[in-house]
Every structure is written in C-alpha cells, then in structure tokens.
N, C-alpha and C. Protein backbone atom coordinates (compact mmCIF):
# COMPACT_ATOMS: atom_id res chain seq x y z
N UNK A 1 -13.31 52.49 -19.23
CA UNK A 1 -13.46 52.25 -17.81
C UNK A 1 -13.52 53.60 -17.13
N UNK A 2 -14.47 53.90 -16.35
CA UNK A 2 -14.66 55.23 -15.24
C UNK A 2 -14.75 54.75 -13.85
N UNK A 3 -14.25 55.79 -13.18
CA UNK A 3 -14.97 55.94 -11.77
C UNK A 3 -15.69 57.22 -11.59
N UNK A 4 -16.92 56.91 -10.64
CA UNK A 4 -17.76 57.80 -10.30
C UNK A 4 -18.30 58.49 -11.49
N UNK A 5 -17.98 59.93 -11.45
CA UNK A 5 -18.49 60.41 -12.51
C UNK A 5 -18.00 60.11 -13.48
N UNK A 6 -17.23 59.49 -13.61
CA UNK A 6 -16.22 58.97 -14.95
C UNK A 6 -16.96 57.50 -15.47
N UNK A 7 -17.53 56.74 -14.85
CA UNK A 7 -18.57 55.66 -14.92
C UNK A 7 -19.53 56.60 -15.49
N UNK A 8 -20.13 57.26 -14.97
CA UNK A 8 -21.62 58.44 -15.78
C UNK A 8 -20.74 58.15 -16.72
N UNK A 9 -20.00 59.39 -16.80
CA UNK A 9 -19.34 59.63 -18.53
C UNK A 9 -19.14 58.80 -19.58
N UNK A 10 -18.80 57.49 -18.83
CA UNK A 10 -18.54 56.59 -20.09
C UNK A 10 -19.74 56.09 -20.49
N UNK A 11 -21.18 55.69 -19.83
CA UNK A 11 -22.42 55.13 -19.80
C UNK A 11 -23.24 56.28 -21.18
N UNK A 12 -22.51 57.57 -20.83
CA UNK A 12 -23.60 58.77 -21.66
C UNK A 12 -23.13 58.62 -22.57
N UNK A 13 -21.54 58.46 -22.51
CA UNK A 13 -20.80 58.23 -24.21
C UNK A 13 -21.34 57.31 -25.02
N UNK A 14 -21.73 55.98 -24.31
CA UNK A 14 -21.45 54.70 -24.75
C UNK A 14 -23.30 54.91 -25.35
N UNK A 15 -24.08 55.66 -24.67
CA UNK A 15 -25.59 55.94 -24.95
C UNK A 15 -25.41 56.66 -26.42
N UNK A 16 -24.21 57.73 -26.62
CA UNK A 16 -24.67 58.81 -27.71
C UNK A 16 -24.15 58.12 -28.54
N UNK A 17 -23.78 57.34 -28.83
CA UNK A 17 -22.84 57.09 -29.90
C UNK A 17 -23.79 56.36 -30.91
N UNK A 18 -23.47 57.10 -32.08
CA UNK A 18 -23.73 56.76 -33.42
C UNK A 18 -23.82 55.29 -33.84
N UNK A 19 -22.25 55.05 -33.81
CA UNK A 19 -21.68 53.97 -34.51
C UNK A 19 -21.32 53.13 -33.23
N UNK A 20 -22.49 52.54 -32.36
CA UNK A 20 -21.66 51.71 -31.11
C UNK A 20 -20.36 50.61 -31.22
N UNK A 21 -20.37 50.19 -32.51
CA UNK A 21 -19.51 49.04 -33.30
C UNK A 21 -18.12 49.84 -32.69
N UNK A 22 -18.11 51.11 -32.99
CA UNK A 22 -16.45 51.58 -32.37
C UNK A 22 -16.39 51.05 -30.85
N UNK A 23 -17.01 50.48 -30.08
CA UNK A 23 -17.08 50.85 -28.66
C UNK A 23 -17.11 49.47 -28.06
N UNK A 24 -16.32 48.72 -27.47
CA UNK A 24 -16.62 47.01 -27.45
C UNK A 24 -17.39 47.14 -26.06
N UNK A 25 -17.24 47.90 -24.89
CA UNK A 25 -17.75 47.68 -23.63
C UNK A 25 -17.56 49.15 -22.98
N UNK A 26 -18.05 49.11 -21.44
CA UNK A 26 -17.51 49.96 -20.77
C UNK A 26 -17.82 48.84 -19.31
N UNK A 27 -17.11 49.91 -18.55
CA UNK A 27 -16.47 49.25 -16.90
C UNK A 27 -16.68 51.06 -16.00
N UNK A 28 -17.84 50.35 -15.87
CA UNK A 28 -18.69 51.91 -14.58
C UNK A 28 -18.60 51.23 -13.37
N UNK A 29 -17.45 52.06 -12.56
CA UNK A 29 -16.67 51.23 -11.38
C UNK A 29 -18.14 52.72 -9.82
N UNK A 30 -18.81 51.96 -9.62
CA UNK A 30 -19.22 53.03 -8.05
C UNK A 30 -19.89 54.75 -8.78
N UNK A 31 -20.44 54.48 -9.72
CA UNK A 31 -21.31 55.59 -9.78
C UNK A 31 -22.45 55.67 -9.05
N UNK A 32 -22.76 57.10 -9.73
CA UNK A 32 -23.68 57.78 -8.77
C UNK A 32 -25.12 58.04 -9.69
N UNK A 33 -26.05 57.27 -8.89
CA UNK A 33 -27.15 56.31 -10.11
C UNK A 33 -28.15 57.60 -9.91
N UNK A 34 -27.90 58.35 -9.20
CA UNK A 34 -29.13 60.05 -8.84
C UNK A 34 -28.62 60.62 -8.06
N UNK A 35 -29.26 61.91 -8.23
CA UNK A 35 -28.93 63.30 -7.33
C UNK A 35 -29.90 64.14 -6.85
N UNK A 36 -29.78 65.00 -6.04
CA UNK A 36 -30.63 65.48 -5.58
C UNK A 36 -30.66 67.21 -6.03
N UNK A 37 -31.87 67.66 -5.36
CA UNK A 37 -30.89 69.66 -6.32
C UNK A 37 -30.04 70.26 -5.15
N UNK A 38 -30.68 69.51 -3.98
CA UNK A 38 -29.60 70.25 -2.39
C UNK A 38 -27.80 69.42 -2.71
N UNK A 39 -27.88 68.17 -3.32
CA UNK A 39 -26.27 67.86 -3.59
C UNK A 39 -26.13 68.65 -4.40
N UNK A 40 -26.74 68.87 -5.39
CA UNK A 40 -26.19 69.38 -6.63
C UNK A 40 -25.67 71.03 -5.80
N UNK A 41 -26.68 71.65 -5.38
CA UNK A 41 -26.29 73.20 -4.74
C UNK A 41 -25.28 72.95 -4.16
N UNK A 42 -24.58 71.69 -3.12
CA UNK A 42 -23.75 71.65 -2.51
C UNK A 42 -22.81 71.53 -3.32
N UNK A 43 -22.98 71.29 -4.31
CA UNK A 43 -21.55 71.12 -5.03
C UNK A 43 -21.35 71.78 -5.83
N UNK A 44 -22.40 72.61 -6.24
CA UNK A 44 -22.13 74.07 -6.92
C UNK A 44 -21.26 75.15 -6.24
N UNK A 45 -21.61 75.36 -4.69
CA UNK A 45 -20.78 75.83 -3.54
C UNK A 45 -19.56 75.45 -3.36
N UNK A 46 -19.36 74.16 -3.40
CA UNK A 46 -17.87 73.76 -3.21
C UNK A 46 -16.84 74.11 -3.80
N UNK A 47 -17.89 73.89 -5.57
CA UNK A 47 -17.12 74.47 -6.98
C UNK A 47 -16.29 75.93 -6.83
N UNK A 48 -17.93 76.66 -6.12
CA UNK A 48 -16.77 77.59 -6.25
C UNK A 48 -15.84 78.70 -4.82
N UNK A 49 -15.87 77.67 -4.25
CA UNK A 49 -14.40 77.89 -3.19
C UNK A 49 -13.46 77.73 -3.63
N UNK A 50 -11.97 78.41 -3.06
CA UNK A 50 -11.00 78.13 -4.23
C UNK A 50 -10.39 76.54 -2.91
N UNK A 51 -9.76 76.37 -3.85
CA UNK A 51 -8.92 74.94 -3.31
C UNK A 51 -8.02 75.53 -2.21
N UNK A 52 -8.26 74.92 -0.67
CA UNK A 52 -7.48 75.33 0.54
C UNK A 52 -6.23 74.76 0.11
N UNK A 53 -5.42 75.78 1.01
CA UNK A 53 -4.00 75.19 1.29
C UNK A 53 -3.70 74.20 2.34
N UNK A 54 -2.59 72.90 2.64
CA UNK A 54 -2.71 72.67 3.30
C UNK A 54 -1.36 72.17 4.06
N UNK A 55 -0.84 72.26 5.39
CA UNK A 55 0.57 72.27 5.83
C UNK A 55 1.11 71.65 5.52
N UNK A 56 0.94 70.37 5.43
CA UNK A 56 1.71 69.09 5.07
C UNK A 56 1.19 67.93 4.43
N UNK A 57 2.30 67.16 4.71
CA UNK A 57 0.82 65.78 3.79
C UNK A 57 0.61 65.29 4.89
N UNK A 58 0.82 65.21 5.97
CA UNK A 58 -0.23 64.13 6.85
C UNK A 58 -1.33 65.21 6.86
N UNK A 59 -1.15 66.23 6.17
CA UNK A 59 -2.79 67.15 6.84
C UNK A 59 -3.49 66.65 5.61
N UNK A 60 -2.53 66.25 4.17
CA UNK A 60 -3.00 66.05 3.03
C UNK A 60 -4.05 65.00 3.17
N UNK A 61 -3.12 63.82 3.67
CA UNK A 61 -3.70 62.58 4.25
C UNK A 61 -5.26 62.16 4.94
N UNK A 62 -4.75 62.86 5.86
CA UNK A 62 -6.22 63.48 6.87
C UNK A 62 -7.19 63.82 6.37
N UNK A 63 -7.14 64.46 5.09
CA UNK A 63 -8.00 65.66 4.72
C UNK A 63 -8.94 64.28 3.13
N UNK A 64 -7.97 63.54 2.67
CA UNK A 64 -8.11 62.79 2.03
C UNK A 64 -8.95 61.97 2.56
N UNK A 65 -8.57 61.36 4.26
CA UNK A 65 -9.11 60.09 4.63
C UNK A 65 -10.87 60.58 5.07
N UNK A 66 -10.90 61.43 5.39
CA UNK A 66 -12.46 62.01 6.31
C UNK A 66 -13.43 62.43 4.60
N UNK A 67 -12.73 62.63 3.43
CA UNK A 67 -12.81 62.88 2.14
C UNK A 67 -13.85 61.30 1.73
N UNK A 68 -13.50 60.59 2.62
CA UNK A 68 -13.45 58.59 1.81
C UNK A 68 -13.85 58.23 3.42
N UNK A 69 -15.28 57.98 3.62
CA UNK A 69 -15.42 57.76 5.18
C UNK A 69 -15.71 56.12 5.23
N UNK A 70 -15.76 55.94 3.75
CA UNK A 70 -16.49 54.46 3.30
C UNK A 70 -15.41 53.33 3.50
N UNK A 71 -13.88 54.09 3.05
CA UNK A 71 -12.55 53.03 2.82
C UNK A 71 -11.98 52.76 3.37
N UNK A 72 -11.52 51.66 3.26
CA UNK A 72 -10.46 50.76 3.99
C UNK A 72 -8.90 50.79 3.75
N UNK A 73 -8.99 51.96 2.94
CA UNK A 73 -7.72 52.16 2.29
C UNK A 73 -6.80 52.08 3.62
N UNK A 74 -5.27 51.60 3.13
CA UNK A 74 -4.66 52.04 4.02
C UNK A 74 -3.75 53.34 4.63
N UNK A 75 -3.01 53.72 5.35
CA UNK A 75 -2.19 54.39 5.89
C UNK A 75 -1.40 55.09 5.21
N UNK A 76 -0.49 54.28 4.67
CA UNK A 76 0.52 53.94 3.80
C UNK A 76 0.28 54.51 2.24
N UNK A 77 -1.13 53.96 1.74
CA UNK A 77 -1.56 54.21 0.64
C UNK A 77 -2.10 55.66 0.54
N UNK A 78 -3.02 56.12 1.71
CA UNK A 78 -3.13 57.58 2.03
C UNK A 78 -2.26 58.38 1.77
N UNK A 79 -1.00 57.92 2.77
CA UNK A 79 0.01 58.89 2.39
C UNK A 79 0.50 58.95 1.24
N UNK A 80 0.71 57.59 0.23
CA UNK A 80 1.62 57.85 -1.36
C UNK A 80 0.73 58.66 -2.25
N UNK A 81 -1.08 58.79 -2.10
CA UNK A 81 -2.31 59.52 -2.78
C UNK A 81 -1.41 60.83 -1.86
N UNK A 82 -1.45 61.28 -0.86
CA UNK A 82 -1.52 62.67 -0.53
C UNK A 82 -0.11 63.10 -1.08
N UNK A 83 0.75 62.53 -1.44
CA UNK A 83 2.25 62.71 -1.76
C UNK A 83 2.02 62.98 -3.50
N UNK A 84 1.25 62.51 -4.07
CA UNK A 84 1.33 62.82 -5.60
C UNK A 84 0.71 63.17 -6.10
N UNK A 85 -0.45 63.86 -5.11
CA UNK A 85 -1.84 64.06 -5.53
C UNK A 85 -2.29 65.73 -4.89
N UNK A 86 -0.92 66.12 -4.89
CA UNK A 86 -0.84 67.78 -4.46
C UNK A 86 0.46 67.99 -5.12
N UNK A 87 0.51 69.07 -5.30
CA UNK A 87 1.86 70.16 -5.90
C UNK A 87 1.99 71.58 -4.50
N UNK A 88 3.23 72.40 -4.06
CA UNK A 88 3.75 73.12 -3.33
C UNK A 88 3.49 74.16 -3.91
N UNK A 89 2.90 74.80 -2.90
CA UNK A 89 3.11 76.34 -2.75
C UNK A 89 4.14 77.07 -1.99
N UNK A 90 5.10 77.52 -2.26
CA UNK A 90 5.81 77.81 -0.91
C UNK A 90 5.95 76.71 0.40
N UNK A 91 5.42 77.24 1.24
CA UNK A 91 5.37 76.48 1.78
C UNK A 91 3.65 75.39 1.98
N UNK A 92 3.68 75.33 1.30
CA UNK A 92 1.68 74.87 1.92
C UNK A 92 1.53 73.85 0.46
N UNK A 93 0.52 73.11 0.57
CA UNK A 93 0.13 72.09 -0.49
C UNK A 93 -1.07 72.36 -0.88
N UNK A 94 -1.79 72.49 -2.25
CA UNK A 94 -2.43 72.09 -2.41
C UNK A 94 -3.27 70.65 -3.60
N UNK A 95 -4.24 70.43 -3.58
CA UNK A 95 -4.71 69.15 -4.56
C UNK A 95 -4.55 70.05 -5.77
N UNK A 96 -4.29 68.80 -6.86
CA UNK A 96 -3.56 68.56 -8.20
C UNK A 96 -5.32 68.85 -9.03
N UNK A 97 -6.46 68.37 -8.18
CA UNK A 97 -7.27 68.41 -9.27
C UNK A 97 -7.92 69.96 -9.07
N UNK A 98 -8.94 69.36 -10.20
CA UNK A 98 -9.40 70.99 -10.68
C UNK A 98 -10.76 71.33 -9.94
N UNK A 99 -11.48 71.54 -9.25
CA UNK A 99 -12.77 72.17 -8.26
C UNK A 99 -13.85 71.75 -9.68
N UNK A 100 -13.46 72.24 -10.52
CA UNK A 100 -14.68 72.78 -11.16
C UNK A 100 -15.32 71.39 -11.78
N UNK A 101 -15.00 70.27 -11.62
CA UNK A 101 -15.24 68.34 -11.80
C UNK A 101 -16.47 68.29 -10.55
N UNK A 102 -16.59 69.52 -9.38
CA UNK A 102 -17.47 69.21 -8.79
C UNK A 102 -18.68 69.86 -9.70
N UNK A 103 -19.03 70.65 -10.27
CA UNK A 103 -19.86 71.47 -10.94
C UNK A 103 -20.76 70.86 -11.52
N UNK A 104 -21.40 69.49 -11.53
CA UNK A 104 -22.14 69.15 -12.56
C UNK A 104 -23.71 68.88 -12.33
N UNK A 105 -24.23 69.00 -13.59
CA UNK A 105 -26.13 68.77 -13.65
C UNK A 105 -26.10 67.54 -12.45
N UNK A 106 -27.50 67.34 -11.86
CA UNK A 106 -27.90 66.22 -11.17
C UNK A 106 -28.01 65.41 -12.63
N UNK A 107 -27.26 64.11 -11.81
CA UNK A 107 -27.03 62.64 -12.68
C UNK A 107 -28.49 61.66 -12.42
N UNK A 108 -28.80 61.15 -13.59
CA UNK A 108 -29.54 60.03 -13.94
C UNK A 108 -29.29 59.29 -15.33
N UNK A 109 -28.33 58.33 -14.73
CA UNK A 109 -28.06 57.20 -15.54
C UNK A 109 -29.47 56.81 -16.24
N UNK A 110 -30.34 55.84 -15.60
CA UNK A 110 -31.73 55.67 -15.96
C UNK A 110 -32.60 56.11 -17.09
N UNK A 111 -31.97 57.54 -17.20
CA UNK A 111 -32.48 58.28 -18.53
C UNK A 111 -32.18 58.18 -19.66
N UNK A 112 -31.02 57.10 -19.82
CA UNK A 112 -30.16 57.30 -20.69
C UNK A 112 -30.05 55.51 -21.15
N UNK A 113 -30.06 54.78 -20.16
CA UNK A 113 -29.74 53.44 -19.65
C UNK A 113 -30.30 52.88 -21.11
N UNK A 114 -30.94 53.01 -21.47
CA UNK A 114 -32.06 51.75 -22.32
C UNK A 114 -31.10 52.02 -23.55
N UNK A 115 -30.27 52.95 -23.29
CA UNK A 115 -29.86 53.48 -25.21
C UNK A 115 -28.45 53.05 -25.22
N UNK A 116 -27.57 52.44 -24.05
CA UNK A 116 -26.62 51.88 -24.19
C UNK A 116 -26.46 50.29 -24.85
N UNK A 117 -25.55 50.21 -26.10
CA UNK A 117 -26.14 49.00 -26.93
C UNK A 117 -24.51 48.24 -26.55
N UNK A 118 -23.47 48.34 -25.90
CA UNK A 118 -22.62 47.45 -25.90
C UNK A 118 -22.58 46.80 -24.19
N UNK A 119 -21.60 45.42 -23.71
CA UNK A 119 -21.85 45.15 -22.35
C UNK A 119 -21.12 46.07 -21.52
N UNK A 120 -21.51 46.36 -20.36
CA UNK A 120 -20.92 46.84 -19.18
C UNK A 120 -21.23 46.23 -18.05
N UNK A 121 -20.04 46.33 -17.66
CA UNK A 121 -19.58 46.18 -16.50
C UNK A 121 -20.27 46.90 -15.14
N UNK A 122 -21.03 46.41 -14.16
CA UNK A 122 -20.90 47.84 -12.89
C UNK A 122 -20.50 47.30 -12.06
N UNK A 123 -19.52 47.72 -11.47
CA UNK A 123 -18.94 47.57 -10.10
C UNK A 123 -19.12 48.34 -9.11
N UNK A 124 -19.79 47.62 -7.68
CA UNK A 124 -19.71 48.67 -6.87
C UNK A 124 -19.14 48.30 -5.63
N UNK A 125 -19.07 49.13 -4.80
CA UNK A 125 -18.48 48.48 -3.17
C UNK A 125 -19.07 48.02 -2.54
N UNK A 126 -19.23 47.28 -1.94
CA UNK A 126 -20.04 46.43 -0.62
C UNK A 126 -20.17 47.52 0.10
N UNK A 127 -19.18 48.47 0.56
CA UNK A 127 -19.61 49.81 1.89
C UNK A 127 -19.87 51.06 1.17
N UNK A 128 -20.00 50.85 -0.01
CA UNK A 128 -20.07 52.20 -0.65
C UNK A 128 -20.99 53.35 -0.53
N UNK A 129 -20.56 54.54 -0.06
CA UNK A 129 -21.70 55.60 0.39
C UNK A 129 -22.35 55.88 -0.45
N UNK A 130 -21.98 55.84 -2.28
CA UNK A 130 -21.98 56.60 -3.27
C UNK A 130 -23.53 55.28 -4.07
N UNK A 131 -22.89 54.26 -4.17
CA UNK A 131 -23.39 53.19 -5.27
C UNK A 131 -23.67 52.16 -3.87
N UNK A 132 -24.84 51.89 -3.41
CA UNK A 132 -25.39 50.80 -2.68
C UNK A 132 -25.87 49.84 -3.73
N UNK A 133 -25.53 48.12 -2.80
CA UNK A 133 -26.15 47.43 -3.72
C UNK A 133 -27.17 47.28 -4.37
N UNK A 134 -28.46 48.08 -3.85
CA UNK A 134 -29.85 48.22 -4.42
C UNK A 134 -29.31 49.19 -5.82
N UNK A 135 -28.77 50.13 -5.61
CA UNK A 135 -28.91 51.00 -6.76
C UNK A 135 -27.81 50.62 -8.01
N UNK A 136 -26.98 49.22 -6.98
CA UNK A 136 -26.15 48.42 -8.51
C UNK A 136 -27.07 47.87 -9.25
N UNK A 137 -28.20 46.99 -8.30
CA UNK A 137 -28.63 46.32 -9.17
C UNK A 137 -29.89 46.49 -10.27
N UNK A 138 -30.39 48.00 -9.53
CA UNK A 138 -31.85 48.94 -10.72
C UNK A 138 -30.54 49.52 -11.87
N UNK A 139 -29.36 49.67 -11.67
CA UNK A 139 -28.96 50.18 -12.84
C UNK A 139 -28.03 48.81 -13.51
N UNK A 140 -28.13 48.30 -13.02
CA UNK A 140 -27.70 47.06 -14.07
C UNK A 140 -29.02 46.34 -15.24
N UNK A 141 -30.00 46.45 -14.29
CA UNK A 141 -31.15 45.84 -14.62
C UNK A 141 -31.38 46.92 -15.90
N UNK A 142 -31.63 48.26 -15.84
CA UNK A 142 -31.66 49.08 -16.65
C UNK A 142 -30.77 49.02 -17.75
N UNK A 143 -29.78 48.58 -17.92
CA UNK A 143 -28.76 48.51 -19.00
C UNK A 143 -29.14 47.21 -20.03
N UNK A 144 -29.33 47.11 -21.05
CA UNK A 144 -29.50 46.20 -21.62
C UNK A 144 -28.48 44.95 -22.10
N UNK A 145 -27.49 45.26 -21.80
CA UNK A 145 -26.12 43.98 -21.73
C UNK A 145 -25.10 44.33 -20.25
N UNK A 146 -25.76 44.07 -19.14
CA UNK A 146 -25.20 44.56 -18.15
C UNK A 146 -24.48 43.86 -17.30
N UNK A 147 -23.90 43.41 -16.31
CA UNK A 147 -23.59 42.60 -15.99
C UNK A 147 -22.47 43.05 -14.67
N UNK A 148 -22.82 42.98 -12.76
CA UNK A 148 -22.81 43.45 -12.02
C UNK A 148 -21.65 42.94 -11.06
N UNK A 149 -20.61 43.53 -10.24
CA UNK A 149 -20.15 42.70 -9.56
C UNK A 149 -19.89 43.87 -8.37
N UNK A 150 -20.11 43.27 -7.22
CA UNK A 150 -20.05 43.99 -5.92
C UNK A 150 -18.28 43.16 -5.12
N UNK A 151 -17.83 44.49 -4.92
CA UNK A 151 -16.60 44.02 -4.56
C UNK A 151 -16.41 44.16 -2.74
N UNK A 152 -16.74 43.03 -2.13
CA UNK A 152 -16.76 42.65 -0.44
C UNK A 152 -15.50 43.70 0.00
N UNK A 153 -15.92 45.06 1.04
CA UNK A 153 -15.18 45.04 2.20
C UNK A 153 -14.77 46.48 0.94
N UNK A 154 -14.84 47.17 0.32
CA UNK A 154 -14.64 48.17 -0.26
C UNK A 154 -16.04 49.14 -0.45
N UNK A 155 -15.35 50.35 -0.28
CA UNK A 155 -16.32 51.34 -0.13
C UNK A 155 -16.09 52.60 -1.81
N UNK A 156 -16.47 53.65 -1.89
CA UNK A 156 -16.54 53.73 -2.97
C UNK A 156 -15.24 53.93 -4.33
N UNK A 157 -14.32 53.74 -3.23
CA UNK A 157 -13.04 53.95 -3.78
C UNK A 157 -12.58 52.47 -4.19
N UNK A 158 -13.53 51.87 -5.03
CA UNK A 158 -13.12 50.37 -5.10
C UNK A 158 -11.44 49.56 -5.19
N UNK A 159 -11.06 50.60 -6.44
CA UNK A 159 -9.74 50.23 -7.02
C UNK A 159 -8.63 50.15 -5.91
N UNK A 160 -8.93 51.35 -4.71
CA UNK A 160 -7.91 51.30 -3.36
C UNK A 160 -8.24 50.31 -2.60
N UNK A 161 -9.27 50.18 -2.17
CA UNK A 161 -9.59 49.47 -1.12
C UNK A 161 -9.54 47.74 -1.66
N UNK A 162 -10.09 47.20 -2.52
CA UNK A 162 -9.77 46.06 -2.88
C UNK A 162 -8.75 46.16 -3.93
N UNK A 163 -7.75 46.17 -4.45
CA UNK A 163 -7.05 46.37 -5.71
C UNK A 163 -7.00 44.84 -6.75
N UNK A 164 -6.59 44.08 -5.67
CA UNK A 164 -6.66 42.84 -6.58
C UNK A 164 -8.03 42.35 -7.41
N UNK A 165 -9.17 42.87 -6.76
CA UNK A 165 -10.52 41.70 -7.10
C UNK A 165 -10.98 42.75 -7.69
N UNK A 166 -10.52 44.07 -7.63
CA UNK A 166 -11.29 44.91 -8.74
C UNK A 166 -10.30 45.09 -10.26
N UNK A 167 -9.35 44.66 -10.05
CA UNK A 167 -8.26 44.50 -11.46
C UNK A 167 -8.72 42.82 -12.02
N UNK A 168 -9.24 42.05 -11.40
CA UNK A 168 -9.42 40.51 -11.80
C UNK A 168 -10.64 40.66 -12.03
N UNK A 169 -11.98 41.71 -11.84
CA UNK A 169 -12.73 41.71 -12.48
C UNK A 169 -13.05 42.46 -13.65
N UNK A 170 -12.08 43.65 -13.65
CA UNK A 170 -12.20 44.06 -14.93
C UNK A 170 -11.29 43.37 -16.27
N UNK A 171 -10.47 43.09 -15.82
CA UNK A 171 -9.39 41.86 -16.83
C UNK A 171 -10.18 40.77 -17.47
N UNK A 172 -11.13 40.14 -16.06
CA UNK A 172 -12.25 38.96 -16.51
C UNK A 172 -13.02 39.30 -17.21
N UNK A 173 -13.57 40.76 -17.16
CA UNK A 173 -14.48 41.30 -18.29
C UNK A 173 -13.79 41.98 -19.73
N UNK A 174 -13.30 41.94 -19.22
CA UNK A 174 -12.42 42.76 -20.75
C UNK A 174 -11.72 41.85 -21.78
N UNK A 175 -11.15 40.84 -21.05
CA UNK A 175 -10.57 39.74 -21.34
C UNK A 175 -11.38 39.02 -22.69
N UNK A 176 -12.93 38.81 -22.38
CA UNK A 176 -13.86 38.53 -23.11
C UNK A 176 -13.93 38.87 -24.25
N UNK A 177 -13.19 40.77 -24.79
CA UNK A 177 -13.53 40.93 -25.45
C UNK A 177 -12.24 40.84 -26.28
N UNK A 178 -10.88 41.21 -25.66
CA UNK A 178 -10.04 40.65 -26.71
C UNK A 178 -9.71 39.42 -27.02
N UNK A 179 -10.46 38.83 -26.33
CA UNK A 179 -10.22 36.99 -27.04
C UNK A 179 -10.84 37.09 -28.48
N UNK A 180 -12.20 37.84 -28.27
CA UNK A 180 -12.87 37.94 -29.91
C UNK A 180 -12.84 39.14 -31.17
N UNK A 181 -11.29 39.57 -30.20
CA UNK A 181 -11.43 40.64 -31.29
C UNK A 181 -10.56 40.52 -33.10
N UNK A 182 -11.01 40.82 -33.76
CA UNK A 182 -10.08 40.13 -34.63
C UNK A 182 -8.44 40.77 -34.89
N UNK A 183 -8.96 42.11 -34.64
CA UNK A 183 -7.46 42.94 -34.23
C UNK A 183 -6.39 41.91 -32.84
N UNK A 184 -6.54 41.13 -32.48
CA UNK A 184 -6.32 41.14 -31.40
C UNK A 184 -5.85 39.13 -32.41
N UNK A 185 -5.20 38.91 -32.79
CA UNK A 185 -4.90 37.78 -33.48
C UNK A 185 -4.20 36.76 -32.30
N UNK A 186 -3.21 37.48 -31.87
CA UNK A 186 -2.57 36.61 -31.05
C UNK A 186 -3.36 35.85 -29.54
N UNK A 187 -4.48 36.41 -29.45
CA UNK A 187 -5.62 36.06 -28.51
C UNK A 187 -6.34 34.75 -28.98
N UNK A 188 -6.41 34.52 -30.45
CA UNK A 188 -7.27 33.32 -30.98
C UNK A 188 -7.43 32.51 -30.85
C-alpha cells in the first residue's frame, strides 16, 4: 500500500518484478498519474532549500494546513500531525521528513501500467488536487487487474480526511486476498 509517490513506487515495483507470484496486490492511494518539467524544476528547487524552522506548532499546523489546500482534515488532527511530525531545535521546530523525497524524475505511471500483472487497488479523493477522477479512471483502465474507488469529500490526503471508508476499502480489498491465501489457514 502507498500514498502519492509511494502509490508510484509500489505500481513500478509491482511492474519490475520478476517473480509477480511474491506480490498478491498493491493499494495506490491519490497518485500522481504525470508531471510536468516546470513541477519537476519546482521541486528540484524546493529539494534543495534547507528545511525552515518554525516557532511553534500552531505555525507547524498552519504551515501543514495551506501544505493540503484540498483537506478536510481537522483542527485537532492538524495539530497531533504538527506535534509528531517535527523534532526541536532549541527553540524552533522543524519537519521530521527528509527534502530530498521532493527530488524526483517526472512520473508516468502509463509507461509502466500494462506490465503490472497482480490486482490493485486506486484510490483517489473526490477533491483531490493531485489524482482527479478522470486521471483515476485512465490509470485504472491502464492497469490490467485494476479496480477503482473514489473516496466522497476527501482531498488528496485520503487516509486523514476520510479515515473510516479509506481503511474499509482497503481491508475490503485486501481481505480478498487473505481469504485465499493458503498461508493464511485460519481465513478458510
């Protein structure tokens, strides 16, 4: 299971692989189905700024929410992401992740799509800036065991913004596969 570029990642894995038999599915939650070379420059730039500091966590918060213009996340939830999702400097905060996750080639799933041999999952948001429903459904169509679900009233941060209907659809899909797995006995 991925998000965003982590959906790419699992789609390219699930493409290279030798022996697909190791691999029962994947769950590509709101990827990003193309790029452009001006995003890509933009995010080559971003890469390499160093990570700002920032006063507090409601600045964390703030800085998070204008970050996600798509979500419905809440308040509350903002703040527990900006609370565990930075480490202290002295006095100042900054984010836990690493810059350089922005750095990557322009993405095309599509290129790759026809060579993925197990089912997946795509999920995307109903408000999503990232994955619109047109571009769920050319890359579902593109996948050869694909199978699509758009989650109402969530933007690309699916898992925050809806939590329940995006955990009941990946359970519903996954579910599928340990019912038939034979490792999986007590499922039978």
């Amino acid at each position: 299971m991925g998000h965003s570029l982590g959906g790419y990642v699992a789609l390219f894995y699930a493409a290279a692989l030798e022996e697909p038999a190791s691999l029962v599915g994947i769950g590509a939650a709101d990827l990003k189905t193309g790029s452009t070379k001006d995003e890509h420059e933009r995010s080559r730039q971003a890469t390499a700024r160093p990570q700002p500091f920032h006063r507090g966590v409601d600045e964390v918060a703030a800085r998070l929410k204008a970050a996600m213009p798509d979500s419905s996340v809440s308040k509350d939830r903002l703040r527990q992401l900006a609370e565990t999702g930075v480490y202290e400097e002295g006095p100042a905060f900054r984010f836990k992740y690493d810059r350089q996750v922005l750095d990557f080639e322009p993405v095309d799933p599509g290129a790759f799509a026809d060579k993925v041999s197990v089912p997946v999952l795509i999920l995307n948001g109903e408000n999503s800036s990232v994955m619109n429903a047109r571009q769920g459904r050319e890359l579902s169509k593109s996948l050869p065991q694909a199978k699509r679900h758009e989650i109402a009233g969530a933007g690309h941060f699916v898992y925050l913004d809806q939590p329940a209907e995006f955990v009941e659809a990946v359970n519903g899909f996954l579910g599928k596969f340990l019912l038939k797995s034979p490792q999986n006995k007590c499922f039978n």
